[in-house]
C-alpha atoms as a PDB file:
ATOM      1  CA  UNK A   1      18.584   2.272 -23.446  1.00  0.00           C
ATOM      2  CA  UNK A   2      20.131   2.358 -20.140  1.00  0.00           C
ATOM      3  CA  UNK A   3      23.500   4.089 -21.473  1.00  0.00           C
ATOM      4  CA  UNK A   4      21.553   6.870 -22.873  1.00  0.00           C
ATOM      5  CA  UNK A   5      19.953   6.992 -19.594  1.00  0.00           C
ATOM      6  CA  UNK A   6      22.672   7.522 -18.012  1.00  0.00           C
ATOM      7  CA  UNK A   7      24.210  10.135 -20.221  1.00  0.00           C
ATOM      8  CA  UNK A   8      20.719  12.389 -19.658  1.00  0.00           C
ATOM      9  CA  UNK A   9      21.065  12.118 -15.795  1.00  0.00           C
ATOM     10  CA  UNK A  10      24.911  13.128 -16.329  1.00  0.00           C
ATOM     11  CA  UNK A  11      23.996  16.362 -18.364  1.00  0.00           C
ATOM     12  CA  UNK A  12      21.517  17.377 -15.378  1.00  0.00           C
ATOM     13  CA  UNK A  13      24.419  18.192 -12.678  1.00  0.00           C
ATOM     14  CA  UNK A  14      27.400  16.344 -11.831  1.00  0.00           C
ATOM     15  CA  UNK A  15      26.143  15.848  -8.531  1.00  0.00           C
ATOM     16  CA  UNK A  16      23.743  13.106  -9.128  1.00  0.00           C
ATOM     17  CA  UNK A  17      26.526  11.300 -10.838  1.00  0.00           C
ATOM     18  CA  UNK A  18      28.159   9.889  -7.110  1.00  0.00           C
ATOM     19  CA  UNK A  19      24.914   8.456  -5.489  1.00  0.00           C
ATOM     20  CA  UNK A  20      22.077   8.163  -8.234  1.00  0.00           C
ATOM     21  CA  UNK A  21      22.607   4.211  -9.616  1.00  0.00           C
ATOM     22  CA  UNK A  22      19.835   3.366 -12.499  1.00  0.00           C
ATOM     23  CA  UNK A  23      19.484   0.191 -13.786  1.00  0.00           C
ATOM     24  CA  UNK A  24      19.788  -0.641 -17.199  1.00  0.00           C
ATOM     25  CA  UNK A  25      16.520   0.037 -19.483  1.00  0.00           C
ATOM     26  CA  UNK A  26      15.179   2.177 -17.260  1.00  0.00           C
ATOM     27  CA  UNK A  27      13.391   6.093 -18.627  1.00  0.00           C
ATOM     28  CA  UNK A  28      12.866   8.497 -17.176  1.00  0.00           C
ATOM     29  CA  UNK A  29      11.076  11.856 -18.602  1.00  0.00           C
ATOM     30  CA  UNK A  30      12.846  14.856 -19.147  1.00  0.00           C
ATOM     31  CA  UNK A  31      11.484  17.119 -15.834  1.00  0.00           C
ATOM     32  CA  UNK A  32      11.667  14.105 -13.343  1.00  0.00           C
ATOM     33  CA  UNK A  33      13.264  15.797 -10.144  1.00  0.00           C
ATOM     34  CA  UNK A  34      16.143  12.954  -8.759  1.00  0.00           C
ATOM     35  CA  UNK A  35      17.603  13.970  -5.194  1.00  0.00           C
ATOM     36  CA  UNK A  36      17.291  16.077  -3.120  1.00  0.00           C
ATOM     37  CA  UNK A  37      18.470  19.982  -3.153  1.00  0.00           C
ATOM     38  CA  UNK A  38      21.600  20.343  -0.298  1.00  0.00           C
ATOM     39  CA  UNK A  39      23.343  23.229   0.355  1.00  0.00           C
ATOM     40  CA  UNK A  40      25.958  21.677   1.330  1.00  0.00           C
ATOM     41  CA  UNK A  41      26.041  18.942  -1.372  1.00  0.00           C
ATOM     42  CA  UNK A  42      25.629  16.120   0.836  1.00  0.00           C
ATOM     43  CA  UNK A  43      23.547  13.820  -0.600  1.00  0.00           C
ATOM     44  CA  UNK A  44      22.358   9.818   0.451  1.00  0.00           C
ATOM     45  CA  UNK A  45      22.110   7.460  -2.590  1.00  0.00           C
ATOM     46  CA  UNK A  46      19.105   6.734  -4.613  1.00  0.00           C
ATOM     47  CA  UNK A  47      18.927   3.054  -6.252  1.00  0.00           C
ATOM     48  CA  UNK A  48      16.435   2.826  -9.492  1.00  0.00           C
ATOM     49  CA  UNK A  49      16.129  -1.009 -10.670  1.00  0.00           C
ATOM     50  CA  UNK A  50      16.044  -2.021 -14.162  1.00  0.00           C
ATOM     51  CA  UNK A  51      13.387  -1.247 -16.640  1.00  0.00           C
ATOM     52  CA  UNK A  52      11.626   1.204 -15.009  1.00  0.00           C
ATOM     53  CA  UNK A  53       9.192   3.942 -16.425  1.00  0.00           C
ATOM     54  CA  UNK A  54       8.860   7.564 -14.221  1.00  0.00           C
ATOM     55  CA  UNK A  55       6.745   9.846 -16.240  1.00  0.00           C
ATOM     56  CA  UNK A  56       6.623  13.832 -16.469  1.00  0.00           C
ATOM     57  CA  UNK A  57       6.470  15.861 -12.771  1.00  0.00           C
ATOM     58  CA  UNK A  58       7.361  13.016 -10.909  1.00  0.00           C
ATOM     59  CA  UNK A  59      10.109  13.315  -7.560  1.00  0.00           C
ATOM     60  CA  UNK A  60      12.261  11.078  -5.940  1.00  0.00           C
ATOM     61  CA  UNK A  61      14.104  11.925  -2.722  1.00  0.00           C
ATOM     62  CA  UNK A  62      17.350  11.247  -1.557  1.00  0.00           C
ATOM     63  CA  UNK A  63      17.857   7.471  -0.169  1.00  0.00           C
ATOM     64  CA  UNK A  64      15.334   5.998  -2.202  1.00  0.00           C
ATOM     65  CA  UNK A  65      15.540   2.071  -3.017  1.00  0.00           C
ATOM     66  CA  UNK A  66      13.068   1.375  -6.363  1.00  0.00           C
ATOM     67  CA  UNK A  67      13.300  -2.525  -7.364  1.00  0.00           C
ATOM     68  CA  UNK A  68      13.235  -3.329 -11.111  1.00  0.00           C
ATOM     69  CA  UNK A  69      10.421  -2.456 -13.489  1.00  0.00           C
ATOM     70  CA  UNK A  70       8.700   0.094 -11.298  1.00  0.00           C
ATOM     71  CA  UNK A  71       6.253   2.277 -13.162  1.00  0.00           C
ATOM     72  CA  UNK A  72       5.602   5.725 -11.977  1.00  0.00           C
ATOM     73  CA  UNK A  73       2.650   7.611 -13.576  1.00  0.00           C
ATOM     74  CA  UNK A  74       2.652  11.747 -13.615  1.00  0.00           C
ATOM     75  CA  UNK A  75       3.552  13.773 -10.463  1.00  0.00           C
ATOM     76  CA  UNK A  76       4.374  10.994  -8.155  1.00  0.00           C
ATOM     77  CA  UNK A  77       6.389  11.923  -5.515  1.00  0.00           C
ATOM     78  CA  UNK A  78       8.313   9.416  -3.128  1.00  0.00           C
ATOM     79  CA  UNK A  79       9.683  10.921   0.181  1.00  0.00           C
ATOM     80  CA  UNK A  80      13.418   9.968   1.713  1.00  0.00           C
ATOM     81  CA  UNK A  81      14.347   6.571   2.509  1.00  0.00           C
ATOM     82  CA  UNK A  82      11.305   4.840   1.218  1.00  0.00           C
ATOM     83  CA  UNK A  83      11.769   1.334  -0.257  1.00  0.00           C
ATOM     84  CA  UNK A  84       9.699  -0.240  -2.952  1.00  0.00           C
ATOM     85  CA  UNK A  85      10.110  -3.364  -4.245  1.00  0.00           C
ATOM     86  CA  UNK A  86       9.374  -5.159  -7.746  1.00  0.00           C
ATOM     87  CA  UNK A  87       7.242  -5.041 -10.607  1.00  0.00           C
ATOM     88  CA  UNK A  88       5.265  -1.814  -8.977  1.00  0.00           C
ATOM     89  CA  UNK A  89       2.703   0.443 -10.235  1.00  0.00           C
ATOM     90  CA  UNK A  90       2.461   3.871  -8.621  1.00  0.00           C
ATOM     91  CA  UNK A  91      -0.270   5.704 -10.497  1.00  0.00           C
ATOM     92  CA  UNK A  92      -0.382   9.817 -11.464  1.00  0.00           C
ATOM     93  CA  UNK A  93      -0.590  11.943  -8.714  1.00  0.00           C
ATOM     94  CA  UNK A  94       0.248   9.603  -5.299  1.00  0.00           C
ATOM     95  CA  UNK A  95       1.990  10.630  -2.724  1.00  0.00           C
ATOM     96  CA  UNK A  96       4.597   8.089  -0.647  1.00  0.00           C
ATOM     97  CA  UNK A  97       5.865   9.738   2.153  1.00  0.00           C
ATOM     98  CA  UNK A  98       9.341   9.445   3.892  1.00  0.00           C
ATOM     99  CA  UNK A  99      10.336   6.050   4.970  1.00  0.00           C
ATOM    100  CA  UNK A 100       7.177   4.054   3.662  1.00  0.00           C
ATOM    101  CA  UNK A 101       8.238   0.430   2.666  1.00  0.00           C
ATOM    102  CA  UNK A 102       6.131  -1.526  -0.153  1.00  0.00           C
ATOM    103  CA  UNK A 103       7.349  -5.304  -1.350  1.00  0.00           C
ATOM    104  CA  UNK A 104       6.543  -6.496  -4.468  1.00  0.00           C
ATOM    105  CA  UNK A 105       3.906  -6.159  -6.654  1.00  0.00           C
ATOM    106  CA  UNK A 106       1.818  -4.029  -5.111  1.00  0.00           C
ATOM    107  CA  UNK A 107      -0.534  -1.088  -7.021  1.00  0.00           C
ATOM    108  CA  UNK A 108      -1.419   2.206  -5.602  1.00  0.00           C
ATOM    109  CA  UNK A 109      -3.676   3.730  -8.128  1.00  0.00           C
ATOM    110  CA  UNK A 110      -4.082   7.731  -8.717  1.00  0.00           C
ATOM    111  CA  UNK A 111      -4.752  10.326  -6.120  1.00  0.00           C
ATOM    112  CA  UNK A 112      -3.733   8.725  -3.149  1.00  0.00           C
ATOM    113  CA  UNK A 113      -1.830   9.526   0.324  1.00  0.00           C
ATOM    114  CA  UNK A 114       0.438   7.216   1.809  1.00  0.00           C
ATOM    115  CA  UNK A 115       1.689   8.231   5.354  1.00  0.00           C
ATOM    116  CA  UNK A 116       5.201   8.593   6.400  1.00  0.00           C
ATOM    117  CA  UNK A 117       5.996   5.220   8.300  1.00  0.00           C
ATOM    118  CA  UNK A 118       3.382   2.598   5.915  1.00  0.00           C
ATOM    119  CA  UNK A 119       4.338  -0.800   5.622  1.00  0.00           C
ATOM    120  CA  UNK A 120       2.293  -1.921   2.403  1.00  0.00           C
ATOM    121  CA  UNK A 121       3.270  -5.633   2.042  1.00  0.00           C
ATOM    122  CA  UNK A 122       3.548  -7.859  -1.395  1.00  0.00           C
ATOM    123  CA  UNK A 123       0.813  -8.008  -3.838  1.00  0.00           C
ATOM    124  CA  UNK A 124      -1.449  -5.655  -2.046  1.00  0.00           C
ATOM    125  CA  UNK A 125      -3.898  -2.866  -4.084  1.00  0.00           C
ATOM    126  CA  UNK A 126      -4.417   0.288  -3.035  1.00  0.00           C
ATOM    127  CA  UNK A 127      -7.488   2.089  -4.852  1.00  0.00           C
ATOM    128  CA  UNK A 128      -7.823   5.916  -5.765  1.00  0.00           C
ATOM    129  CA  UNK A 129      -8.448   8.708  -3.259  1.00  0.00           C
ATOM    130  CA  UNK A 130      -7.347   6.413  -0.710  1.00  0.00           C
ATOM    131  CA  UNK A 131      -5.658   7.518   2.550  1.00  0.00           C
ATOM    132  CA  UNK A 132      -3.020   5.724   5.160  1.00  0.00           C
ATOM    133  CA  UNK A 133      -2.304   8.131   7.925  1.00  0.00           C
ATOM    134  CA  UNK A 134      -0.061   8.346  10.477  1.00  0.00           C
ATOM    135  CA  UNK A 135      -0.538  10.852  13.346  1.00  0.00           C
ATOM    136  CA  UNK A 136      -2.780  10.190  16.061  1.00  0.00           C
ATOM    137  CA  UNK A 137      -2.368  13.408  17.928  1.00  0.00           C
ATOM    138  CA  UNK A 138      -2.866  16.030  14.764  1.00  0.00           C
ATOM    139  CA  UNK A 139      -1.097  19.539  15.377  1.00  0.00           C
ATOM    140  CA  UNK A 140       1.325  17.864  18.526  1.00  0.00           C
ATOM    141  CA  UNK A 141       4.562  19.277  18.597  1.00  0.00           C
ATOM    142  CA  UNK A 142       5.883  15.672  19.548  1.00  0.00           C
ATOM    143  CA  UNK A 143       5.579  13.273  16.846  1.00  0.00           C
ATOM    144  CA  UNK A 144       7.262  10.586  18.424  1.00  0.00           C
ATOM    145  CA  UNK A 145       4.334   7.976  18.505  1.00  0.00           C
ATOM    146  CA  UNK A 146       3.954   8.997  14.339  1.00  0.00           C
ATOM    147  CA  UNK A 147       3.562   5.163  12.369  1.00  0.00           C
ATOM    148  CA  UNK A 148       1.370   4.550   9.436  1.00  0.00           C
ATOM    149  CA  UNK A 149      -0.742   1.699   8.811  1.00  0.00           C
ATOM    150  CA  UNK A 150       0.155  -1.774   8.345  1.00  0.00           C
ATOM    151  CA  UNK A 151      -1.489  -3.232   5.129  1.00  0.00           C
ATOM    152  CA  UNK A 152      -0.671  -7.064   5.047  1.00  0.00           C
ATOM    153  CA  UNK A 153       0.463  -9.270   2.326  1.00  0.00           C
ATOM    154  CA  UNK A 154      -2.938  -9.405  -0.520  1.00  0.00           C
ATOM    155  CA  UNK A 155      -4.738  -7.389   1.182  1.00  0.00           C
ATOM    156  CA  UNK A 156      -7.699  -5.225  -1.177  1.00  0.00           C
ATOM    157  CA  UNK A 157      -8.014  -1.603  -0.457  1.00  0.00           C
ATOM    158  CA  UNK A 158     -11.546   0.143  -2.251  1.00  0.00           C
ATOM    159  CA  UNK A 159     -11.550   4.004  -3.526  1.00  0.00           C
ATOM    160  CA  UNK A 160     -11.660   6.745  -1.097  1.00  0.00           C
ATOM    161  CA  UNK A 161     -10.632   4.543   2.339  1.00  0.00           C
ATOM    162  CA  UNK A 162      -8.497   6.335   4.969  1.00  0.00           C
ATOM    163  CA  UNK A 163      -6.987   3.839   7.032  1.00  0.00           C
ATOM    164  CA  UNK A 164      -6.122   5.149  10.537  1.00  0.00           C
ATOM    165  CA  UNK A 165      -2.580   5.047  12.058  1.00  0.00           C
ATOM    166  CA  UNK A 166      -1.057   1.762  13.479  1.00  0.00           C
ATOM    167  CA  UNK A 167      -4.180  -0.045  12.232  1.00  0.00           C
ATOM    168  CA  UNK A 168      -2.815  -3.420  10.643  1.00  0.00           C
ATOM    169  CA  UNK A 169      -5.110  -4.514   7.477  1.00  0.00           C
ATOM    170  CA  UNK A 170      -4.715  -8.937   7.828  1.00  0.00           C
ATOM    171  CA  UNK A 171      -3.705 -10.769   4.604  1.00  0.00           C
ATOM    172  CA  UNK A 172      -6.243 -11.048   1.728  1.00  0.00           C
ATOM    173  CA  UNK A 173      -8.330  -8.818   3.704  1.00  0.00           C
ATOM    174  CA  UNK A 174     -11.483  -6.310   1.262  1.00  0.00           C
ATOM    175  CA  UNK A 175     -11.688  -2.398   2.543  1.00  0.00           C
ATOM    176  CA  UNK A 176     -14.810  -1.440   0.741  1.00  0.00           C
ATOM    177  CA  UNK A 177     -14.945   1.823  -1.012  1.00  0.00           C
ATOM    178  CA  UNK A 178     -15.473   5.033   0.864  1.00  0.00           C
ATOM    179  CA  UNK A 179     -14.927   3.145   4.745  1.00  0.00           C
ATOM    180  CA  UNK A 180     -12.623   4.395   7.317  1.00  0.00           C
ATOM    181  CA  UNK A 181     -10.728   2.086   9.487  1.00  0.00           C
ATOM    182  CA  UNK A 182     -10.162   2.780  12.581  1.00  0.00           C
ATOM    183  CA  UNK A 183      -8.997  -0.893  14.431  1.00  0.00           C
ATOM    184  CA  UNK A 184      -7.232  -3.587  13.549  1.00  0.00           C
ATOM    185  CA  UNK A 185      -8.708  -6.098  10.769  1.00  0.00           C
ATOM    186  CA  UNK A 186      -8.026 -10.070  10.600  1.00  0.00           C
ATOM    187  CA  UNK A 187      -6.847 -11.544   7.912  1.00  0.00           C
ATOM    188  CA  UNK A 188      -9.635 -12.993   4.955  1.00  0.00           C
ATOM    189  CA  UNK A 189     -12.581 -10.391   6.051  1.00  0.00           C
ATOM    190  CA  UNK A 190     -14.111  -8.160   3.763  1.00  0.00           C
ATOM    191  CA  UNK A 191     -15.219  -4.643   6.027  1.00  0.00           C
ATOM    192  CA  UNK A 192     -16.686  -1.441   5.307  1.00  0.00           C
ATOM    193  CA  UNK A 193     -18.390   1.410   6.344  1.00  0.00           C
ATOM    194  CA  UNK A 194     -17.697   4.667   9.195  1.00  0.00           C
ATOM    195  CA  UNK A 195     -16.053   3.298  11.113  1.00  0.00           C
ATOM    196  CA  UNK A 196     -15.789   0.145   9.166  1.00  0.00           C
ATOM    197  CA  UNK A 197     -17.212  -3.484  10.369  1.00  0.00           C
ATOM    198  CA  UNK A 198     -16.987  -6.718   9.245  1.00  0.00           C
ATOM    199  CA  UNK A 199     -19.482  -7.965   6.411  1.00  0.00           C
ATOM    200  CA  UNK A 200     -18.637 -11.102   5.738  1.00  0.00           C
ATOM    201  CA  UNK A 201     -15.252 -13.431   4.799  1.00  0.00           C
ATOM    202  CA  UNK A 202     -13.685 -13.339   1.512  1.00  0.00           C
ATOM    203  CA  UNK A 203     -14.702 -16.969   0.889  1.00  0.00           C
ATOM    204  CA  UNK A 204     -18.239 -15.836   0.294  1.00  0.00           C
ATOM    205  CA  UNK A 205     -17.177 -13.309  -1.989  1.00  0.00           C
ATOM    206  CA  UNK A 206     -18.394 -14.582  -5.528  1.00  0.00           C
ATOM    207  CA  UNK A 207     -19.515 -13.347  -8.717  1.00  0.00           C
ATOM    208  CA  UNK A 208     -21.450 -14.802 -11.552  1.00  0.00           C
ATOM    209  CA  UNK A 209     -19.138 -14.533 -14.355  1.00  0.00           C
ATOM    210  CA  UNK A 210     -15.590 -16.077 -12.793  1.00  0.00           C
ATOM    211  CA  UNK A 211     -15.630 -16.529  -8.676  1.00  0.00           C
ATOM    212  CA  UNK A 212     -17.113 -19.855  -6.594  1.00  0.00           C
ATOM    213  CA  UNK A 213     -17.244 -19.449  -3.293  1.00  0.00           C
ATOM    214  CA  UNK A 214     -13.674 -19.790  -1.869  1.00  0.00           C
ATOM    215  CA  UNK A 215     -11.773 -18.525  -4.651  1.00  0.00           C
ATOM    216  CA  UNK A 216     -11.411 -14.911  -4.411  1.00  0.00           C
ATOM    217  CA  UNK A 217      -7.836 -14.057  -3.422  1.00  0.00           C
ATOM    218  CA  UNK A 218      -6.943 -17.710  -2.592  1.00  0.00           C
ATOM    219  CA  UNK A 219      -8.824 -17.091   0.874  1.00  0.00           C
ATOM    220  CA  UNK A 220      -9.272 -19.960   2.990  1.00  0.00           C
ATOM    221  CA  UNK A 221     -12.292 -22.299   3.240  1.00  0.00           C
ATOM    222  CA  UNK A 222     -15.660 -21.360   4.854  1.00  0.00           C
ATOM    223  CA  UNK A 223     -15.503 -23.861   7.764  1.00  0.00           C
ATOM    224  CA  UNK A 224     -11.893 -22.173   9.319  1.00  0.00           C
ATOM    225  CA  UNK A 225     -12.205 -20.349  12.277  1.00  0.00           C
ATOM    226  CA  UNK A 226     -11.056 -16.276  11.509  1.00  0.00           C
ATOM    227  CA  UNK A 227      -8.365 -15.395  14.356  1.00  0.00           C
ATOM    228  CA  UNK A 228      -9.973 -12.459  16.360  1.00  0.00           C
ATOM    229  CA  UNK A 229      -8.790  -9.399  17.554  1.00  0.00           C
ATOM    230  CA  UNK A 230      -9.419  -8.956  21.474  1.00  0.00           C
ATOM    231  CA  UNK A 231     -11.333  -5.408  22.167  1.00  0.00           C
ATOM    232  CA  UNK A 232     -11.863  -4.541  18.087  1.00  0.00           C
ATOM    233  CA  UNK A 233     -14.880  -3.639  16.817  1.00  0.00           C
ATOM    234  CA  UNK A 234     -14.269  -5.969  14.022  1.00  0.00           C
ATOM    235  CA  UNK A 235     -14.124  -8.890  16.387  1.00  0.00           C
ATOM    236  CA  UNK A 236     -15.034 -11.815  14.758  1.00  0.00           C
ATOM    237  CA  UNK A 237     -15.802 -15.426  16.816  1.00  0.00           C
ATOM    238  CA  UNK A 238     -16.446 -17.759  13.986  1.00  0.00           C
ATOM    239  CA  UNK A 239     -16.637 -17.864  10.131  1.00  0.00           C
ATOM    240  CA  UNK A 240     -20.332 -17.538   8.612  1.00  0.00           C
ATOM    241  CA  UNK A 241     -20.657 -21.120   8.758  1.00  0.00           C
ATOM    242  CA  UNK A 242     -20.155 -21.812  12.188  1.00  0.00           C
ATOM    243  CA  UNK A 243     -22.619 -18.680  12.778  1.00  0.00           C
ATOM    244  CA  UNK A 244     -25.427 -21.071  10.346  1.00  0.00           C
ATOM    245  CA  UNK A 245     -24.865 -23.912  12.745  1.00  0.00           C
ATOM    246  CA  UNK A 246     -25.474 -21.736  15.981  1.00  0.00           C
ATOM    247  CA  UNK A 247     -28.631 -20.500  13.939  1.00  0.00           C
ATOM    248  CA  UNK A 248     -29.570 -24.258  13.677  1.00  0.00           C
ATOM    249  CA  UNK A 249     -29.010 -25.348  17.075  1.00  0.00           C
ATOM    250  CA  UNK A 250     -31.123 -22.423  18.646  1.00  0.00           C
ATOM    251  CA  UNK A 251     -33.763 -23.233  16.546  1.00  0.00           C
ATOM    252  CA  UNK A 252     -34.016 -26.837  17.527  1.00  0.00           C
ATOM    253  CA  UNK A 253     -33.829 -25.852  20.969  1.00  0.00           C
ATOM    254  CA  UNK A 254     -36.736 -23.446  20.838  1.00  0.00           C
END
C-alpha cells in the first residue's frame, strides 16, 4: 500500500517528490491538498508516519510532522509547522493552526478551532465546537504576545468550550460542555460554566454503571491536597474532603 502511495503523490507534481516523506501504509484520498503553493518553489518538508488515513478536502501545510497512524476525517486542515504525534484522531472539519503541537493519542472531534501556538499534550480529548484561542488583544496590529492554550497531559475538554489564550488546562483536568475558561485550572478538577469555576475533583466523579469514586481518569485520591493557583478564580485550598472536616469542626464548635 505504501508504494502505490507513493506513485499517486508522484503523478500530482514533481515538486512534492523532494520534501513530502509518507510512511508506508499510509492513504490518502484523491483531492487531499499536500504543501503549500510557492511561487518560487521553495518548499519546507512535510513528514506523514505510517498507516495513516486523510480523507476527502483535507490540507496539510508545508513543515508538517504527522506520527504514525494518524486519522484525519473530511476537510481537516493543519497549518505550517505543526507537530502531531501518534495514534491521533482529528475529526471532519477541525482546524489546527500554524505551529500547534499535540503528543500522542490525543482526539479532537469535529468542528473545532485550535489556535496558532496550542500545546495539546498526550492522551488529551478535545470535544466538538470547541475553541483554543490565542490573541488577547483582537484586531492589534502587533501580535507578538499571540500563544494558545496549554491543555495538559489527560486532560477532558466538553462540546462547545473556548479556552482563552495562555490559560494552562492541569492534567486529568474535566471542562464541562458549553464553559469558557478564562484562568488557569489545576490539575484533577472538573470546572464549568461563564467564566468557568471549579465543581468538584475528578475523584468524585462516578457513575452507576462502571466508575467508584477515584477511578475516573486515574485521578488521585480524595484526601490529597489540589495545588492552587495564586489570584485564579478557580483557586482551590483543599480537596472536598478536607472541606467535610472544616464543616465538622465548625459545627462542634458552635
Amino acid at each position: 500500500m505504501g508504494a502505490d502511495l507513493t506513485l499517486r503523490v508522484k503523478a500530482r507534481g514533481d515538486r512534492w517528490l523532494s520534501h513530502v516523506h509518507i510512511g508506508q501504509g499510509t492513504l490518502i484520498d484523491d483531492d487531499v491538498r499536500v504543501g503549500g503553493e510557492h511561487a518560487n518553489g521553495a518548499s519546507r518538508p512535510i513528514e506523514i508516519g505510517r498507516g495513516a488515513r486523510i480523507r476527502r478536502g483535507s490540507s496539510i501545510d508545508d513543515g508538517v510532522r504527522i506520527g504514525d497512524r494518524f486519522e484525519a476525517g473530511h476537510n481537516v486542515f493543519i497549518g505550517e509547522d505543526a507537530v502531531i504525534g501518534d495514534d491521533c484522531h482529528i475529526e471532519n472539519n477541525t482546524i489546527i493552526e500554524l505551529g500547534c503541537t499535540l503528543g500522542d493519542r490525543v482526539r479532537v472531534q469535529a468542528n473545532c478551532f485550535v489556535a496558532a501556538f496550542t500545546t495539546i499534550e498526550d492522551d488529551v480529548t478535545i470535544g466538538p465546537g470547541v475553541g483554543l484561542a490565542n490573541d488577547p488583544h483582537p484586531g492589534s496590529a502587533n501580535h507578538a504576545c499571540m500563544r494558545g492554550p496549554t491543555i495538559e497531559r489527560g486532560a477532558q475538554i466538553g462540546m462547545n468550550a473556548t479556552i482563552l489564550p495562555f490559560v494552562t488546562i492541569g492534567e486529568r483536568s474535566v471542562v464541562g460542555a458549553g464553559s469558557v475558561v478564562t484562568r488557569a485550572v489545576p490539575a484533577e478538577l472538573v470546572v464549568a460554566g461563564n467564566p468557568a469555576r471549579v465543581l468538584k475533583s475528578i475523584s468524585q466523579v462516578t457513575c452507576p454503571l462502571d466508575l467508584q469514586p477515584g477511578e475516573y481518569l486515574g485521578g488521585s485520591s480524595e484526601h490529597q491536597i489540589a495545588r492552587t493557583v495564586p489570584g485564579s478564580e478557580l483557586e482551590v485550598e483543599e480537596s472536598v474532603a478536607s472541606g467535610r472536616r472544616r464543616e465538622r469542626r465548625d459545627h462542634d464548635h458552635s
